[in-house]
Protein backbone atom coordinates (compact mmCIF):
# COMPACT_ATOMS: atom_id res chain seq x y z
CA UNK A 1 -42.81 26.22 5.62
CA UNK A 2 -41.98 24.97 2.00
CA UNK A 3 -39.07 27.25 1.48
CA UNK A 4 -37.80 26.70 5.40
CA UNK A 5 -37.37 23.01 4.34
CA UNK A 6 -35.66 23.81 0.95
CA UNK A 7 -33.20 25.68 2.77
CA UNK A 8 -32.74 23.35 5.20
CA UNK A 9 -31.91 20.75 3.01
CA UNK A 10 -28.99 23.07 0.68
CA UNK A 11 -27.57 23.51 4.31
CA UNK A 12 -27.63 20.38 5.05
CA UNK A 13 -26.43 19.49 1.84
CA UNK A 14 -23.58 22.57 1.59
CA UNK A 15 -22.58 20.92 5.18
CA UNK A 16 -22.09 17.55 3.61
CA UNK A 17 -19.79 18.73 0.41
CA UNK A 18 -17.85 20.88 2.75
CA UNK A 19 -17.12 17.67 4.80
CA UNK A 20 -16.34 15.47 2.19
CA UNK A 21 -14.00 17.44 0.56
CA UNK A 22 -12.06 18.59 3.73
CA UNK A 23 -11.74 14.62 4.20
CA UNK A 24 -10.66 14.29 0.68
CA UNK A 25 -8.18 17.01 1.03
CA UNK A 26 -6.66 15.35 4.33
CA UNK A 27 -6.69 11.85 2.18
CA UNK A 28 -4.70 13.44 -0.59
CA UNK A 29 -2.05 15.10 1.48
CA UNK A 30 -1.64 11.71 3.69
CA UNK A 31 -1.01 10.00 0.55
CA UNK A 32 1.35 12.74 -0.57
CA UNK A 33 2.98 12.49 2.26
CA UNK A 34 3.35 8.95 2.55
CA UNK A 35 3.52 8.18 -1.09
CA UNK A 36 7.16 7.52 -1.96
CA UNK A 37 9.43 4.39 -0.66
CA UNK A 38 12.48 4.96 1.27
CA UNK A 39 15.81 4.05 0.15
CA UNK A 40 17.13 0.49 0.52
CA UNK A 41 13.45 -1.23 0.82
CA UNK A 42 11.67 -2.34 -2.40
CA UNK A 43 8.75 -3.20 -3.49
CA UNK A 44 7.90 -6.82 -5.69
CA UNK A 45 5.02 -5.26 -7.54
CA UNK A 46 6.76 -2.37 -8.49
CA UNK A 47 10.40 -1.86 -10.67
CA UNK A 48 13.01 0.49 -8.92
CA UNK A 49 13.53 3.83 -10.57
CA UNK A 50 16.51 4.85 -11.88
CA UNK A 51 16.79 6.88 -8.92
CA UNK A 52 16.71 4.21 -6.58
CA UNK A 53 18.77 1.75 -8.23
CA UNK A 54 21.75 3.86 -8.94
CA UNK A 55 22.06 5.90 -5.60
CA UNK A 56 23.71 4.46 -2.42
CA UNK A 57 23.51 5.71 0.84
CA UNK A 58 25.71 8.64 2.64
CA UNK A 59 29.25 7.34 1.96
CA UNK A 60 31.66 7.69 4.18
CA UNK A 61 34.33 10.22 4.69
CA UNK A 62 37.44 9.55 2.99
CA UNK A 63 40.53 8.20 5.38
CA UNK A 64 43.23 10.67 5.99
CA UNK A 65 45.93 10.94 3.74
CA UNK A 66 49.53 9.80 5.09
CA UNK A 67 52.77 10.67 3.16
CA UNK A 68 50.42 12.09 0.06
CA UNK A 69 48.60 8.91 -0.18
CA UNK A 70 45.52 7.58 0.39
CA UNK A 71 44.42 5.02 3.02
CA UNK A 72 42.44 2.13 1.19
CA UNK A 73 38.61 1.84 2.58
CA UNK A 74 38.09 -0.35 4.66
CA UNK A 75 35.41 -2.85 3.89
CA UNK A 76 31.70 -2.30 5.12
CA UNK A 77 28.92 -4.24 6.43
CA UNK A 78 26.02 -4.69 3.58
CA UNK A 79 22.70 -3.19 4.79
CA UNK A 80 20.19 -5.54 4.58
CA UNK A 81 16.76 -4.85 2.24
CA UNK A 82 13.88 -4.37 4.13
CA UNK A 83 10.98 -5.68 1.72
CA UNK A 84 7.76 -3.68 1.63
CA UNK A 85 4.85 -4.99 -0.05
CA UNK A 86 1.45 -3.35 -1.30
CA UNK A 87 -1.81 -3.12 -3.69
CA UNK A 88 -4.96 -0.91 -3.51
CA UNK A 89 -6.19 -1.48 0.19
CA UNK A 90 -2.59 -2.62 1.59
CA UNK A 91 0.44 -0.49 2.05
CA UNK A 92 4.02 0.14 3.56
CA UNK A 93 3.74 -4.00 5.15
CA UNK A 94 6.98 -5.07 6.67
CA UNK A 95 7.60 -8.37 8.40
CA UNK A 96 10.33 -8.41 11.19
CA UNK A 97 11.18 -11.13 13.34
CA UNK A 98 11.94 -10.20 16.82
CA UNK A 99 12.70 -12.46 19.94
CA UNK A 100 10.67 -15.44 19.41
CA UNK A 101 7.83 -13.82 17.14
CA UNK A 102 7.28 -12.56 14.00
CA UNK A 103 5.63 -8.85 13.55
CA UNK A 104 3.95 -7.93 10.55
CA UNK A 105 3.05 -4.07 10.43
CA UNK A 106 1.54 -1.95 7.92
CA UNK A 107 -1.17 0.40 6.60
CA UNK A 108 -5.17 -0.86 5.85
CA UNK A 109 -7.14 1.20 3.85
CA UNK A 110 -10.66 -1.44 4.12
CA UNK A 111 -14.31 -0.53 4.72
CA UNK A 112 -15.36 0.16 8.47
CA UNK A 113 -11.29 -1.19 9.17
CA UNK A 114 -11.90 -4.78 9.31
CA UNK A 115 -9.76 -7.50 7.22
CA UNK A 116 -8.45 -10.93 7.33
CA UNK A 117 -5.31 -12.59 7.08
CA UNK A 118 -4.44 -16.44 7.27
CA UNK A 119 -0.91 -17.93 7.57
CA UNK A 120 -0.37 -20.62 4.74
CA UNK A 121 2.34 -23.72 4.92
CA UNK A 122 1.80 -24.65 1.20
CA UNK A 123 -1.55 -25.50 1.55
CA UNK A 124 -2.03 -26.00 4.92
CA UNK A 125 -3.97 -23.01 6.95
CA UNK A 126 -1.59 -23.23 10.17
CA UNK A 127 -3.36 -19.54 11.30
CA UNK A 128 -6.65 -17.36 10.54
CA UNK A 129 -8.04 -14.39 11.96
CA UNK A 130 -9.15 -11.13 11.36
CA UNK A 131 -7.80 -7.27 12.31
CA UNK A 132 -9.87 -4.49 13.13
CA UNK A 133 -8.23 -0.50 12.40
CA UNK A 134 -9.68 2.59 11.05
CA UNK A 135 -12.12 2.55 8.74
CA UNK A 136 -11.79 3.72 5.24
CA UNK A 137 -10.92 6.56 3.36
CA UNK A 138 -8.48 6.81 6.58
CA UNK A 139 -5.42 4.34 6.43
CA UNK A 140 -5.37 2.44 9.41
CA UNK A 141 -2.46 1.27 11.45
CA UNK A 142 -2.18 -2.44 12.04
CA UNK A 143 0.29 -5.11 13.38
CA UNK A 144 -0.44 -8.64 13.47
CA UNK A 145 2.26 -11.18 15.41
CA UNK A 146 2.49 -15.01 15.49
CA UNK A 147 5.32 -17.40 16.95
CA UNK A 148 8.20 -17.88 14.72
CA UNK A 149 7.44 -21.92 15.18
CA UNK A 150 4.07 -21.56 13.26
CA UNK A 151 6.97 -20.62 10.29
CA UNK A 152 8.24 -24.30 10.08
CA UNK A 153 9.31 -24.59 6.42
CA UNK A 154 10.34 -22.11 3.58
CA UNK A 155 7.19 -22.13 1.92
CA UNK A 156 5.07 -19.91 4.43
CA UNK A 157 3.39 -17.12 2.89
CA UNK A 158 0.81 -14.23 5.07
CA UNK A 159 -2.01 -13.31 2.96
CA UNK A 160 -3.88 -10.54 4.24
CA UNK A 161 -7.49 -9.71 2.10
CA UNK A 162 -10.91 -8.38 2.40
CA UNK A 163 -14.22 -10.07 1.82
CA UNK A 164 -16.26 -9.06 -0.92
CA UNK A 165 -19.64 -7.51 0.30
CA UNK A 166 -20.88 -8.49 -3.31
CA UNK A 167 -20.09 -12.16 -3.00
CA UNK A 168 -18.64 -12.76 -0.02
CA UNK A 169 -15.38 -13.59 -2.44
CA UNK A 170 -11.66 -13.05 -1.28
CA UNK A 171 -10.75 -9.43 -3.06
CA UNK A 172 -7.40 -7.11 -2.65
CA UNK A 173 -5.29 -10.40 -1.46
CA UNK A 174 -1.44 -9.41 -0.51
CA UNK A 175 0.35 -12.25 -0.53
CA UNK A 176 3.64 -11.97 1.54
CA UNK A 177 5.92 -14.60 1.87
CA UNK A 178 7.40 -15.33 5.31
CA UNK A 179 11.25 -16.66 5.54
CA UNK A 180 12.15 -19.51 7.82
CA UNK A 181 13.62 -17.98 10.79
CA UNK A 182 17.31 -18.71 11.57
């Protein structure tokens, strides 16, 4: 009976490393997958490469020549910057504005997929809640949406965060400032 329970428990146990590291291998290759920013966003925490700040995007093909000479370009709308802001549980967060809201979207990586976020004007709370996605080690989905007139001066910021389970303390705060709409 002894030895039945011994090798129930290295099954059990075999079963449990197998898992872990088949979820660690998916984490990995989600995070290698989704680990570099595209072109034309940037990031405030983090510098541009080289890379990044030197290349453009596809240019366009050159005009026809007429008579041996070449057509000057013609001028070209700029592209706006699409900011994306992160830290350790927080990634890939955009904010849009669309009709009369504003859409923040991102990736959560938070324990059992809850966090909360509060809308600051200076220091006046104007919205609080929290967001439930997947839980940790996956990265969850999210996209949180208020009314563009919550955004009533230019000193709005969204901070999204987790509470501590230690303390109960705000930890991993994003802080992502929100523009005035036109």
């Amino acid at each position: 009976m002894k030895k039945l329970a011994h090798l129930l428990v290295a099954f059990i146990a075999i079963f449990g490393l197998t898992a872990c590291n088949h979820q660690q291998d998916k984490t990995i290759n989600q995070e290698k997958s989704t680990s570099h920013v595209q072109k034309g966003t940037t990031n405030p925490e983090q510098p541009a490469t080289p890379e990044e700040e030197g290349t453009k995007g596809p240019e366009a093909p050159a005009a026809p020549e007429k008579d041996g000479t070449k057509e000057p370009d013609q001028p070209t709308a700029p592209v706006p910057e699409t900011n994306v802001y992160e830290n350790n549980v927080f990634k890939e967060v955009v904010v849009k504005e669309t009709g009369d809201k504003i859409i923040v979207t991102g990736k959560a990586q938070v324990f059992e997929g809850v966090f909360q976020y509060a809308l600051h004007d200076g220091e006046k709370v104007v919205l609080e809640n929290n967001y439930q996605t997947a839980g940790a080690p996956a990265w969850g989905k999210f996209e949180i949406s208020f009314e563009k007139g919550l955004v009533a001066s230019n000193h709005v910021k969204l901070e999204l965060y987790v509470y501590s389970a230690k303390d109960g303390s705000k930890v991993n705060t994003l802080e992502i400032p929100i523009p005035k709409p036109n």
